[in-house]
PDB file of N, CA and C in Angstrom:
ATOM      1  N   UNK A   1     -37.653 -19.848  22.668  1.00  0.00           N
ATOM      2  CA  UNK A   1     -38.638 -19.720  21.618  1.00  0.00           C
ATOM      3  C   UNK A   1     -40.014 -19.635  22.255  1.00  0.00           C
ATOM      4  N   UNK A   2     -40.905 -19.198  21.350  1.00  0.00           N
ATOM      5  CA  UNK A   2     -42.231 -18.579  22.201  1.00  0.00           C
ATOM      6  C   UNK A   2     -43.900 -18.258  20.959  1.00  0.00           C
ATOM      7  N   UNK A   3     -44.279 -18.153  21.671  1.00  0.00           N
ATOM      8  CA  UNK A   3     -45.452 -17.826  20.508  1.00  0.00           C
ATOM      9  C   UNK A   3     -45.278 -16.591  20.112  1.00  0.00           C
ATOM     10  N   UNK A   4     -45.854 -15.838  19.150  1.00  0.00           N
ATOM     11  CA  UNK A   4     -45.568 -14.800  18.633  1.00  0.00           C
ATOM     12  C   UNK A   4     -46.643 -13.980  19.006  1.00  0.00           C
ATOM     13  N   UNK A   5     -46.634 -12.837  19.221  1.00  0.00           N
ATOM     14  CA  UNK A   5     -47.277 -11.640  19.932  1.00  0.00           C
ATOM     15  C   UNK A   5     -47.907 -11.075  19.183  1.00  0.00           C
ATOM     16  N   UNK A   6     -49.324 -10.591  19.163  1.00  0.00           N
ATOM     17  CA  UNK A   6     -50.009  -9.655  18.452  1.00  0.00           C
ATOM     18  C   UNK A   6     -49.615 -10.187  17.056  1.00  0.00           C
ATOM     19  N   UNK A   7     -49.936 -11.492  16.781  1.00  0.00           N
ATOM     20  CA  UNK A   7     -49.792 -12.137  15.192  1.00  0.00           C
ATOM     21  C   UNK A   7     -50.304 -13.894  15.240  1.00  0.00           C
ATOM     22  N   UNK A   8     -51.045 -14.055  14.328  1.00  0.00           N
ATOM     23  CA  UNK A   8     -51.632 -15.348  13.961  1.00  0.00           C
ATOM     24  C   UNK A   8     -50.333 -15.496  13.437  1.00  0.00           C
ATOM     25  N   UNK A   9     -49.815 -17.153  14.520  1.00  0.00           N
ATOM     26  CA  UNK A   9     -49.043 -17.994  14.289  1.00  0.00           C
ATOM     27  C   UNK A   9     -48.275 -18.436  15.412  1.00  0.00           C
ATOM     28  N   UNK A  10     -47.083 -19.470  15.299  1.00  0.00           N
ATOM     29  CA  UNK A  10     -46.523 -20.104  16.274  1.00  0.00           C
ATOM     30  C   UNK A  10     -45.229 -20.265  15.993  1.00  0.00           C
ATOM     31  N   UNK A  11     -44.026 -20.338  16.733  1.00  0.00           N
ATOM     32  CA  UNK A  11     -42.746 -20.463  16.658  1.00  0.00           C
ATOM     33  C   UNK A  11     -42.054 -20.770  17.863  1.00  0.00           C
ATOM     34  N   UNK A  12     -42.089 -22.709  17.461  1.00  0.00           N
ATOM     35  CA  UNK A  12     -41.446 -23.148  18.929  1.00  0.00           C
ATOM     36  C   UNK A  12     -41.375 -24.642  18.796  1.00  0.00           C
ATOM     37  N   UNK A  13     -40.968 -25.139  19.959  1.00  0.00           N
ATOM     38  CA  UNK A  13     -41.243 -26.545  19.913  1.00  0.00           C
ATOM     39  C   UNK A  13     -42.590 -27.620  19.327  1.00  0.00           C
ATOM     40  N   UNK A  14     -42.352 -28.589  18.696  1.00  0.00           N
ATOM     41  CA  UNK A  14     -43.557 -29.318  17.869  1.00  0.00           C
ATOM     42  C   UNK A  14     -43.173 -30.559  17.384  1.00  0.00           C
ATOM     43  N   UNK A  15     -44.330 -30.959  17.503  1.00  0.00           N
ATOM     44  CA  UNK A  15     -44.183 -32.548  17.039  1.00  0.00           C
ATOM     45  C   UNK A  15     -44.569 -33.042  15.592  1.00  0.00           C
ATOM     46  N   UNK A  16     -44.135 -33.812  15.184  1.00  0.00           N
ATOM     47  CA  UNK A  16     -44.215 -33.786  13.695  1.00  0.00           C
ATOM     48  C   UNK A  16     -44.445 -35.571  13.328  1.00  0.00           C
ATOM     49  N   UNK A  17     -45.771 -35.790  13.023  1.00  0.00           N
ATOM     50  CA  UNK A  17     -45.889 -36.930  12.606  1.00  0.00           C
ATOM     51  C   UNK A  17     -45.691 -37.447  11.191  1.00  0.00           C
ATOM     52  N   UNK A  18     -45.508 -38.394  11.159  1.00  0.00           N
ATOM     53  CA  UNK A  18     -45.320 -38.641   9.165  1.00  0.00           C
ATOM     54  C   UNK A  18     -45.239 -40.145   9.095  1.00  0.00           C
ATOM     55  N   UNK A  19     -46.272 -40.775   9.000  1.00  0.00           N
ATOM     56  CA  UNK A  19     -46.390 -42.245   8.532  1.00  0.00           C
ATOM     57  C   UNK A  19     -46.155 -42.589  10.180  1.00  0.00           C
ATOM     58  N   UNK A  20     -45.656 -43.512  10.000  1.00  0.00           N
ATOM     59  CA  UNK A  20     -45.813 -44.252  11.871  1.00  0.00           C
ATOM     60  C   UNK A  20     -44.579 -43.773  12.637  1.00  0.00           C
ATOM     61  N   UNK A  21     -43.917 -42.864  11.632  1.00  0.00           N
ATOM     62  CA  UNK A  21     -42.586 -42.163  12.695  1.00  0.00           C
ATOM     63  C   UNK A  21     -42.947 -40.477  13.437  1.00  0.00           C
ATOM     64  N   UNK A  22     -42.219 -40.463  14.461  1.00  0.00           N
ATOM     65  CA  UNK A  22     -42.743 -38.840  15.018  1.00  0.00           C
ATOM     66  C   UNK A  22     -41.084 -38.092  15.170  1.00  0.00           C
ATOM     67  N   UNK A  23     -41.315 -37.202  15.111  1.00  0.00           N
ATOM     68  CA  UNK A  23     -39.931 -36.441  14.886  1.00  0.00           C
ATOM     69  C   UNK A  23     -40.421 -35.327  15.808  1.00  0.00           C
ATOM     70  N   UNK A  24     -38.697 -34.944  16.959  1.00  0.00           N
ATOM     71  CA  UNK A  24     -39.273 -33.548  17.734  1.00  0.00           C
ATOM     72  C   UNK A  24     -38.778 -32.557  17.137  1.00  0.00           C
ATOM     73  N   UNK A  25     -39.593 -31.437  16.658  1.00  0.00           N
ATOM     74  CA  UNK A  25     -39.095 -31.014  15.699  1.00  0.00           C
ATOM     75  C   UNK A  25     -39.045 -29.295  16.181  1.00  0.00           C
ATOM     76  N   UNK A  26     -38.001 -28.103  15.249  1.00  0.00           N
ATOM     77  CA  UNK A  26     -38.844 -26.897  15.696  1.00  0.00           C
ATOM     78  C   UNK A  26     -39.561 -26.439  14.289  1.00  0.00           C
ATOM     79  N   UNK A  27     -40.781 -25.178  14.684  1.00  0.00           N
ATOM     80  CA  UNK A  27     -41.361 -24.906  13.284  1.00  0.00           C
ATOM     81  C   UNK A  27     -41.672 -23.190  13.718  1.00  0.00           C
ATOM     82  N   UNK A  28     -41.994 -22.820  12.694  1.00  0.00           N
ATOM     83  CA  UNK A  28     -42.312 -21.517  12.514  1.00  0.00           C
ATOM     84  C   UNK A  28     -43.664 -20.904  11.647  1.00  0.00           C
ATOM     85  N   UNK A  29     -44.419 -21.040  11.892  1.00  0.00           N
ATOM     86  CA  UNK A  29     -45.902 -21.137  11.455  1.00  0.00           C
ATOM     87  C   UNK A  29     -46.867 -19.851  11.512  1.00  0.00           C
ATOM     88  N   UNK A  30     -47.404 -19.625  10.455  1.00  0.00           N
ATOM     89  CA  UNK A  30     -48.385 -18.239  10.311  1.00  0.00           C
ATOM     90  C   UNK A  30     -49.404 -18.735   9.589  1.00  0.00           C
ATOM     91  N   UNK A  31     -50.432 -17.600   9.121  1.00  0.00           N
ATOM     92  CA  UNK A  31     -51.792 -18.226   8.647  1.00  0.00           C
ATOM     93  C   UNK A  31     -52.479 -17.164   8.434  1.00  0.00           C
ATOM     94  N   UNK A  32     -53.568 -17.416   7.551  1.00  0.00           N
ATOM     95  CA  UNK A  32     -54.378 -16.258   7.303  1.00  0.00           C
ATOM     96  C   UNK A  32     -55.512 -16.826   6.768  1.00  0.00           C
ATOM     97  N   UNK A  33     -56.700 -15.914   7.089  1.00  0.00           N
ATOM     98  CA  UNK A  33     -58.567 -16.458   5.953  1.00  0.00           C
ATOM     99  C   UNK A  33     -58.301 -16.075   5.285  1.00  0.00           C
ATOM    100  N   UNK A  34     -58.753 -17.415   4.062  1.00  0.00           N
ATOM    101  CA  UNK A  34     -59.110 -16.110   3.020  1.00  0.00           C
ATOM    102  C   UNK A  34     -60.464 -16.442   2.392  1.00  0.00           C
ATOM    103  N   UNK A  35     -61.049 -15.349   2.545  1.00  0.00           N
ATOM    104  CA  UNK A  35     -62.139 -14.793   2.021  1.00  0.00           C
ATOM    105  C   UNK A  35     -62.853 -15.367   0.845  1.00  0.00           C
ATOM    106  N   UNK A  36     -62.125 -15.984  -0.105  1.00  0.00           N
ATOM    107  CA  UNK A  36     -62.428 -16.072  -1.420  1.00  0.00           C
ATOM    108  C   UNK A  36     -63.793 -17.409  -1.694  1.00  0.00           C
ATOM    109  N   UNK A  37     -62.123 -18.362  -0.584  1.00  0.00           N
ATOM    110  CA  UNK A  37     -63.131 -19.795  -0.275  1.00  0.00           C
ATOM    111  C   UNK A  37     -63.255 -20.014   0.737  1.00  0.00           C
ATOM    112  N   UNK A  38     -63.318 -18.827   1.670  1.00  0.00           N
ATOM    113  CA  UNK A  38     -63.910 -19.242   2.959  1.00  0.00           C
ATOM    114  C   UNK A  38     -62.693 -20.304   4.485  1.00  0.00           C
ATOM    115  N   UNK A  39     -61.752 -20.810   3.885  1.00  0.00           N
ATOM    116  CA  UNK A  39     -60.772 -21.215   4.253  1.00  0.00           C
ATOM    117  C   UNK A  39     -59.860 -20.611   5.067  1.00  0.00           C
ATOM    118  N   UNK A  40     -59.004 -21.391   6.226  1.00  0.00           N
ATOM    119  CA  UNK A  40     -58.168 -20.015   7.330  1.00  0.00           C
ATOM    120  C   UNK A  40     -56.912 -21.581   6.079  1.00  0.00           C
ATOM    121  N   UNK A  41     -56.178 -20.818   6.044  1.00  0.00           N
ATOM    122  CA  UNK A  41     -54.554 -21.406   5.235  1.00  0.00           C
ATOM    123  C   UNK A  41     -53.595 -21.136   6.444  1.00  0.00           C
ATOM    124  N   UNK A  42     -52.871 -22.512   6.981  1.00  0.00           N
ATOM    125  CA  UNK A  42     -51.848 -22.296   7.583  1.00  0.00           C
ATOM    126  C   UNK A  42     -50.499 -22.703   6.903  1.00  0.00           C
ATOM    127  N   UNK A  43     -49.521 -22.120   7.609  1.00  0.00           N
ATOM    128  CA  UNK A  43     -47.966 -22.577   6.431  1.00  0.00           C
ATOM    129  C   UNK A  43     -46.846 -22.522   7.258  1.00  0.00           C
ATOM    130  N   UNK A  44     -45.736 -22.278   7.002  1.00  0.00           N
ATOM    131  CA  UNK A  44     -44.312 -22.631   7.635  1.00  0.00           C
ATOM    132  C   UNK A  44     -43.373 -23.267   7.205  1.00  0.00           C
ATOM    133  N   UNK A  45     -42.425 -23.253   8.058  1.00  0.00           N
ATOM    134  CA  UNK A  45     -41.021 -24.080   7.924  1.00  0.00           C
ATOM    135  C   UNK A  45     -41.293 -25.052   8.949  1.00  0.00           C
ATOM    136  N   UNK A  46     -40.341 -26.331   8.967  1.00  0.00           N
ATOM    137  CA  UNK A  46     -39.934 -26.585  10.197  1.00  0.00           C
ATOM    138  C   UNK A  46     -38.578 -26.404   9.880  1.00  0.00           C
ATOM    139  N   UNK A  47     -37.594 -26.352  10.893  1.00  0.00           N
ATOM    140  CA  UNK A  47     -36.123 -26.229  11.163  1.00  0.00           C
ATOM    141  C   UNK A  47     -35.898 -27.685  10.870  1.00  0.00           C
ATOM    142  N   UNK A  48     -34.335 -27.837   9.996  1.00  0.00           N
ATOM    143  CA  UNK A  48     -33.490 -28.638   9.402  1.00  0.00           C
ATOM    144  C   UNK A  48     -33.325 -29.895  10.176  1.00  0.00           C
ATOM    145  N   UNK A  49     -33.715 -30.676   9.791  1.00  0.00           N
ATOM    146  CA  UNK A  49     -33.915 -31.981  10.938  1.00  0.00           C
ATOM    147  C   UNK A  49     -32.648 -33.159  10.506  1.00  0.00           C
ATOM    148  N   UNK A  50     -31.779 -33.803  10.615  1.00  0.00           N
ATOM    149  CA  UNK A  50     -31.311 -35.322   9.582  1.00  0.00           C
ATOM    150  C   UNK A  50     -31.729 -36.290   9.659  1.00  0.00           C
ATOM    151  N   UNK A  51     -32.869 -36.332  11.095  1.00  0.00           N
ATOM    152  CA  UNK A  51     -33.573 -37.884  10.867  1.00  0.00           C
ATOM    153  C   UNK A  51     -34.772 -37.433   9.932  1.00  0.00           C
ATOM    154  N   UNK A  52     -35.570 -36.365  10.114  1.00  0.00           N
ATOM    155  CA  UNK A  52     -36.668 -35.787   8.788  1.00  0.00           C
ATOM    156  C   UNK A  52     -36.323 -35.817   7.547  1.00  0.00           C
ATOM    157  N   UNK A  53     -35.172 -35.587   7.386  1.00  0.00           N
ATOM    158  CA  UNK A  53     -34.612 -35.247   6.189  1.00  0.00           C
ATOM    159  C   UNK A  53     -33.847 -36.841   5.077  1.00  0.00           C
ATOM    160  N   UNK A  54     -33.301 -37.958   6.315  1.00  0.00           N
ATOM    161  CA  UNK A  54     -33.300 -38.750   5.781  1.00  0.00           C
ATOM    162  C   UNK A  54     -34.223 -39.784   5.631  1.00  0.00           C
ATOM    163  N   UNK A  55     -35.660 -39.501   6.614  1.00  0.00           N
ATOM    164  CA  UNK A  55     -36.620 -40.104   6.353  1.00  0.00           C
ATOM    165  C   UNK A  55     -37.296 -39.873   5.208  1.00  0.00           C
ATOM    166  N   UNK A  56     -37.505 -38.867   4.466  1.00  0.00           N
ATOM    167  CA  UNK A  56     -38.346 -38.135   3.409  1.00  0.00           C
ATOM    168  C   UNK A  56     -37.969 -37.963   2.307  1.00  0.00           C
ATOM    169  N   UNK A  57     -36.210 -38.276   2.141  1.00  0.00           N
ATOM    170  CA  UNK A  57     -35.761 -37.896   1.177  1.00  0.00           C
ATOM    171  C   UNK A  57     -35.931 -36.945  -0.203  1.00  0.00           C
ATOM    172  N   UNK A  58     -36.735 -35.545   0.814  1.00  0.00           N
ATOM    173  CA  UNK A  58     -36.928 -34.558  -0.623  1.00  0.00           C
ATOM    174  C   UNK A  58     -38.478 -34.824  -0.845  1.00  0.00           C
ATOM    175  N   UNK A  59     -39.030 -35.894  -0.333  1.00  0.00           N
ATOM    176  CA  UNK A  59     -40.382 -35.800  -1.109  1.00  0.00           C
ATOM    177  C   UNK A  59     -41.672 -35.452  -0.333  1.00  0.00           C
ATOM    178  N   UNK A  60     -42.581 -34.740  -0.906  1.00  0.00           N
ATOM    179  CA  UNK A  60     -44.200 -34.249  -0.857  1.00  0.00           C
ATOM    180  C   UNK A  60     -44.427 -35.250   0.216  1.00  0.00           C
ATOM    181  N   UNK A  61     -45.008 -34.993   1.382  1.00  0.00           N
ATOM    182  CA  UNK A  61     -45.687 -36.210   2.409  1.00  0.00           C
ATOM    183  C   UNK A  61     -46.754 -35.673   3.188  1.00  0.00           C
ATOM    184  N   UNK A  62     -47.868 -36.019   3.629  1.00  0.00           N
ATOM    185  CA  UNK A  62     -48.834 -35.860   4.449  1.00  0.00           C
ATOM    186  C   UNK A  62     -48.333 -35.975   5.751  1.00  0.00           C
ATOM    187  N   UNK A  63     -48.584 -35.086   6.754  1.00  0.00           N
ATOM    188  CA  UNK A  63     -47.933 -35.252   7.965  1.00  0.00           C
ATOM    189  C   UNK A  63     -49.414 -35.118   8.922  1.00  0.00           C
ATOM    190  N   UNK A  64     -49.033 -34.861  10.358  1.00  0.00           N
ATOM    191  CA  UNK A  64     -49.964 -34.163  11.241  1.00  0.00           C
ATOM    192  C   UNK A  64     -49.054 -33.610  12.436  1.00  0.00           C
ATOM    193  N   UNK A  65     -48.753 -32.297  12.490  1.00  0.00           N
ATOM    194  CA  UNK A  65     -48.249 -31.119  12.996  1.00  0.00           C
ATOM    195  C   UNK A  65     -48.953 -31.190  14.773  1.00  0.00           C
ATOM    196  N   UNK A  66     -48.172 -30.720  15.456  1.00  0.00           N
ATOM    197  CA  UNK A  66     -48.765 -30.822  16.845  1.00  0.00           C
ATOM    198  C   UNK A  66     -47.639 -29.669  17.792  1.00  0.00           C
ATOM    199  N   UNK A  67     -48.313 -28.986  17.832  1.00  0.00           N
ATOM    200  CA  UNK A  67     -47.690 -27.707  18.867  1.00  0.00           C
ATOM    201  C   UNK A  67     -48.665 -27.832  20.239  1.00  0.00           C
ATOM    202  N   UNK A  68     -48.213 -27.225  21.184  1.00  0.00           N
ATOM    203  CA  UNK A  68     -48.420 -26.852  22.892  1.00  0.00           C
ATOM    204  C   UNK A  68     -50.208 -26.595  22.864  1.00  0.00           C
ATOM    205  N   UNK A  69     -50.405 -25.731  21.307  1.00  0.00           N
ATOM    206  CA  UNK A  69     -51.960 -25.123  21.482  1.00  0.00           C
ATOM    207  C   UNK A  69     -52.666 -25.799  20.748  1.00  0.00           C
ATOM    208  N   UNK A  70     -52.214 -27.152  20.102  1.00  0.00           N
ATOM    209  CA  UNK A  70     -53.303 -28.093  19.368  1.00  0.00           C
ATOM    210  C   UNK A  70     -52.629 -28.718  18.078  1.00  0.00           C
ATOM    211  N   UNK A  71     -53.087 -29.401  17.410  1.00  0.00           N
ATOM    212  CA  UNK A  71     -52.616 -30.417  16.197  1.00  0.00           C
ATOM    213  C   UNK A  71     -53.444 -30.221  15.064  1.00  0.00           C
ATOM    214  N   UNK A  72     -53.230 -30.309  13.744  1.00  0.00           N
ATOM    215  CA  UNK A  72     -53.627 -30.497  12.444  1.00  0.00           C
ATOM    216  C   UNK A  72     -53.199 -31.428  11.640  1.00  0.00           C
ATOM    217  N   UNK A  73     -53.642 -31.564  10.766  1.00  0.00           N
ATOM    218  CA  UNK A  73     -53.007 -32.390   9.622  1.00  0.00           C
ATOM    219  C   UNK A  73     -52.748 -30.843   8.642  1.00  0.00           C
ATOM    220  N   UNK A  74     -51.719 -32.114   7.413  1.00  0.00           N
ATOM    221  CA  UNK A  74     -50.694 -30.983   6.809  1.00  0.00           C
ATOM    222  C   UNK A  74     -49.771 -31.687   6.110  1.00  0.00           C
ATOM    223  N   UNK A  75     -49.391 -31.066   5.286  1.00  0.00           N
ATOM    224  CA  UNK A  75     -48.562 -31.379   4.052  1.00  0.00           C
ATOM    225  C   UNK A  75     -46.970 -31.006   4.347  1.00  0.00           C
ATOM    226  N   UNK A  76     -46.357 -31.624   3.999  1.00  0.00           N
ATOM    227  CA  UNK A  76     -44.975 -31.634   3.983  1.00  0.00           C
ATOM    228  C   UNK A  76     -44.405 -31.541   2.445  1.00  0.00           C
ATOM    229  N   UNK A  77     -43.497 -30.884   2.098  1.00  0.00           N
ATOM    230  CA  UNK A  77     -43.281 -30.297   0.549  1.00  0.00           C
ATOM    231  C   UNK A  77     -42.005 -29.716   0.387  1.00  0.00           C
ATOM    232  N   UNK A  78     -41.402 -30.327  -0.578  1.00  0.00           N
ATOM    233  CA  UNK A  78     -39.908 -30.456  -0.889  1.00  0.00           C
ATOM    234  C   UNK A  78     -39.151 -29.407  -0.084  1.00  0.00           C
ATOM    235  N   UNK A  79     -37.818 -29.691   0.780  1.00  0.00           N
ATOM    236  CA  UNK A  79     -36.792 -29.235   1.244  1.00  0.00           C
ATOM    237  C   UNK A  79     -36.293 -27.522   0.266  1.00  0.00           C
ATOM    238  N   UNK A  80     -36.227 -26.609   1.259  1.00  0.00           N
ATOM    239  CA  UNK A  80     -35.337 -25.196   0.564  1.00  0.00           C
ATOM    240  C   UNK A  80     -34.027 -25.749   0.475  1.00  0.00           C
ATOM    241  N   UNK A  81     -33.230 -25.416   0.366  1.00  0.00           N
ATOM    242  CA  UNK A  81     -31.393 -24.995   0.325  1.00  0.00           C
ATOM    243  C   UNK A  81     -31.322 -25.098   1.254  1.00  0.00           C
ATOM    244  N   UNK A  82     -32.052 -24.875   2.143  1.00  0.00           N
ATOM    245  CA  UNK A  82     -31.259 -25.069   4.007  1.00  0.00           C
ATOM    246  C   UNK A  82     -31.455 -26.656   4.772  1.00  0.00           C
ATOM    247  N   UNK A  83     -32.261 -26.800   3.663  1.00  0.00           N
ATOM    248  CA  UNK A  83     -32.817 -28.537   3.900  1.00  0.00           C
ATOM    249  C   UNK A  83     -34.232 -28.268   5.108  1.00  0.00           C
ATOM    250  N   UNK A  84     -34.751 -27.063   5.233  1.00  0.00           N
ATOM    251  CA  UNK A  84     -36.281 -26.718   5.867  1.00  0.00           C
ATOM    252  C   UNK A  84     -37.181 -27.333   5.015  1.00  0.00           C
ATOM    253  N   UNK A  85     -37.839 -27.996   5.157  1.00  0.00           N
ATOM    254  CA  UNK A  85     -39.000 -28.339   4.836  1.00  0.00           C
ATOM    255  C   UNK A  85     -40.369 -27.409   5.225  1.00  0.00           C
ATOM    256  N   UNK A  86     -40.841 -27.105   4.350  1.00  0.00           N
ATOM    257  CA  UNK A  86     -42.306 -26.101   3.852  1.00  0.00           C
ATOM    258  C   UNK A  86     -43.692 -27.053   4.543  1.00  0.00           C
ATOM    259  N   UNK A  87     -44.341 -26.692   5.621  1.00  0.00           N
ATOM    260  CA  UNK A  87     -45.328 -27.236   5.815  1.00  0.00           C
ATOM    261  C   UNK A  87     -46.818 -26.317   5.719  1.00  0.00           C
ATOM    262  N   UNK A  88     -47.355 -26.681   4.917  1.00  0.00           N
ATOM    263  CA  UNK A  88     -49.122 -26.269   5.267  1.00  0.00           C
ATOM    264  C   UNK A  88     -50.061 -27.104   5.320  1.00  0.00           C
ATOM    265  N   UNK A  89     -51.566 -26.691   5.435  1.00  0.00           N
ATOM    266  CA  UNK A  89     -52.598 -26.861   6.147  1.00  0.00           C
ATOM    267  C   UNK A  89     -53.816 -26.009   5.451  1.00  0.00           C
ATOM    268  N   UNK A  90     -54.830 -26.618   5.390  1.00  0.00           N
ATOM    269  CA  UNK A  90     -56.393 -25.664   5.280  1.00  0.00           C
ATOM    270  C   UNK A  90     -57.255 -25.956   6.378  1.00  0.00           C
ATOM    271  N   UNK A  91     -57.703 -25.016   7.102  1.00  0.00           N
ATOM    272  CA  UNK A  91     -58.584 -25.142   8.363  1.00  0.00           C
ATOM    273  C   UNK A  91     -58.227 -25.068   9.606  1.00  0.00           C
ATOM    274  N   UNK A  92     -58.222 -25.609  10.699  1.00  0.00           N
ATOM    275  CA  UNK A  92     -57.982 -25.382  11.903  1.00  0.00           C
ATOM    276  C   UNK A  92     -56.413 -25.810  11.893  1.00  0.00           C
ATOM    277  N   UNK A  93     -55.853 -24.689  12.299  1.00  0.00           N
ATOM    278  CA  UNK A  93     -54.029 -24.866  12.053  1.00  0.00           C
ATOM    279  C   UNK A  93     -53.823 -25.335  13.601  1.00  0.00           C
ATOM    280  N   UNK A  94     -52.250 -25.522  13.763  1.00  0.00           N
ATOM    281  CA  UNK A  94     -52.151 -26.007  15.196  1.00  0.00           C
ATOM    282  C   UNK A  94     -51.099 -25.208  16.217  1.00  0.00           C
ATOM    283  N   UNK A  95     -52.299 -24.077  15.933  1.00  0.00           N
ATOM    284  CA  UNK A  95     -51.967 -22.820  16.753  1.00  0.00           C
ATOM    285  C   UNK A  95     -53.279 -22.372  16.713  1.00  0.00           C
ATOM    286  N   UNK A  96     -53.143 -21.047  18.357  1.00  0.00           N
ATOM    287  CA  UNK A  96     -53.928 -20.529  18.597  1.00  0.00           C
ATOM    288  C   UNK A  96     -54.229 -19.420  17.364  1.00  0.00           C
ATOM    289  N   UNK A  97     -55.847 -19.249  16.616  1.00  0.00           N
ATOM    290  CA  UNK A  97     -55.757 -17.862  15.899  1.00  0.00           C
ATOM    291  C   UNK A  97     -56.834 -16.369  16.531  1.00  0.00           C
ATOM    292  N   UNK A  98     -55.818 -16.216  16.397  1.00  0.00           N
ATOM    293  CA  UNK A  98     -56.471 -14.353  17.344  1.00  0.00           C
ATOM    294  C   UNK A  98     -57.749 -14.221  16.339  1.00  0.00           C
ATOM    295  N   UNK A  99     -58.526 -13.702  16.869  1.00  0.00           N
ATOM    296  CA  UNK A  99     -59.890 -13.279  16.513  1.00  0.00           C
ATOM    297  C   UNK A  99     -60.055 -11.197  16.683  1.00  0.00           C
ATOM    298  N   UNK A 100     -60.728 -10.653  15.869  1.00  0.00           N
ATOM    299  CA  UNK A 100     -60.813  -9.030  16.128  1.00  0.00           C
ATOM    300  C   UNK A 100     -61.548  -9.299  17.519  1.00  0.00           C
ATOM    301  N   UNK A 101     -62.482 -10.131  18.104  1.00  0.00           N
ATOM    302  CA  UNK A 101     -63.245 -10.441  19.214  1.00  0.00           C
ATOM    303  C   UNK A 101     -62.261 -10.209  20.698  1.00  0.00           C
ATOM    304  N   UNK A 102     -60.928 -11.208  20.475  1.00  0.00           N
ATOM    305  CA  UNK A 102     -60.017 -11.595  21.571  1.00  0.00           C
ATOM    306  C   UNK A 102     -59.071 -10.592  21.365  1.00  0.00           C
ATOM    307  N   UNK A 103     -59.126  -9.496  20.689  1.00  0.00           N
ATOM    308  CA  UNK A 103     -58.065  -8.606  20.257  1.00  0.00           C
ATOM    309  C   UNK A 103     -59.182  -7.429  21.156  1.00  0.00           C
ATOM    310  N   UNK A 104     -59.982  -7.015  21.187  1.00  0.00           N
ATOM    311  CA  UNK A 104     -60.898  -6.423  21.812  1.00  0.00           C
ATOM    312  C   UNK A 104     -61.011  -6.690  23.007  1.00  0.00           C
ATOM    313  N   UNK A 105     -60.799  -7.475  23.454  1.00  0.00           N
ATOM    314  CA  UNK A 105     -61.361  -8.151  24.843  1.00  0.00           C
ATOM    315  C   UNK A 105     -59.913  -7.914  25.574  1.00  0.00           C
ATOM    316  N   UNK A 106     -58.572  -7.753  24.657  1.00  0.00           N
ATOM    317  CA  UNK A 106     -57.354  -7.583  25.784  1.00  0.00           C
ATOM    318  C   UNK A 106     -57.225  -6.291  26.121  1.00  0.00           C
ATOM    319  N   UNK A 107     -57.948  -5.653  25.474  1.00  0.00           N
ATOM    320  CA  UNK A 107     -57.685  -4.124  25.362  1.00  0.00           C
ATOM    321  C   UNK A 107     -58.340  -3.302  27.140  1.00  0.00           C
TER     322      UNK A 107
END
């Protein structure tokens, strides 16, 4: 697993805090500004965990997310069918975000 190429976001190993427990977790994470309110929105899965899953039992939790390129805080929000849990974020996500600047500069 690896960061993702020519795309705002991350998909890989991460740490996952939630109340005084930490879970090693994997996640899959993208993001975008938006314009409206000025805000960068980050979001994702993490992959199906059973100690996450029996810690949380299904419910809404405040977490703080931590990948290789930095940490955020972030919301944790009811389990899909696969038992993934939905995580987002407003503001500095915890991944690197490409800029038109650093997209210019590889060229």
């Amino acid at each position: 697993m690896s960061e993702l190429p020519d795309d705002d976001g991350y998909r890989g190993p991460a740490r996952l805090r939630v109340g005084e427990r930490e879970f090693a977790v994997t996640v899959d994470l993208r993001g975008h500004f938006q314009p409206i309110d000025g805000y960068y929105r980050w979001y994702g899965r993490v992959s199906a965990d059973q100690e996450l899953s029996a810690a949380l039992a299904g419910r809404k939790t405040p977490a703080t997310l931590t990948t290789p390129q930095g940490s955020a805080s972030g919301e944790l929000s009811d389990p899909d069918p696969w038992d993934r849990y939905r995580v987002m974020g407003t503001s500095t996500p915890p991944f690197t975000v490409l800029t038109e600047l650093d997209a210019a500069l590889e060229v």
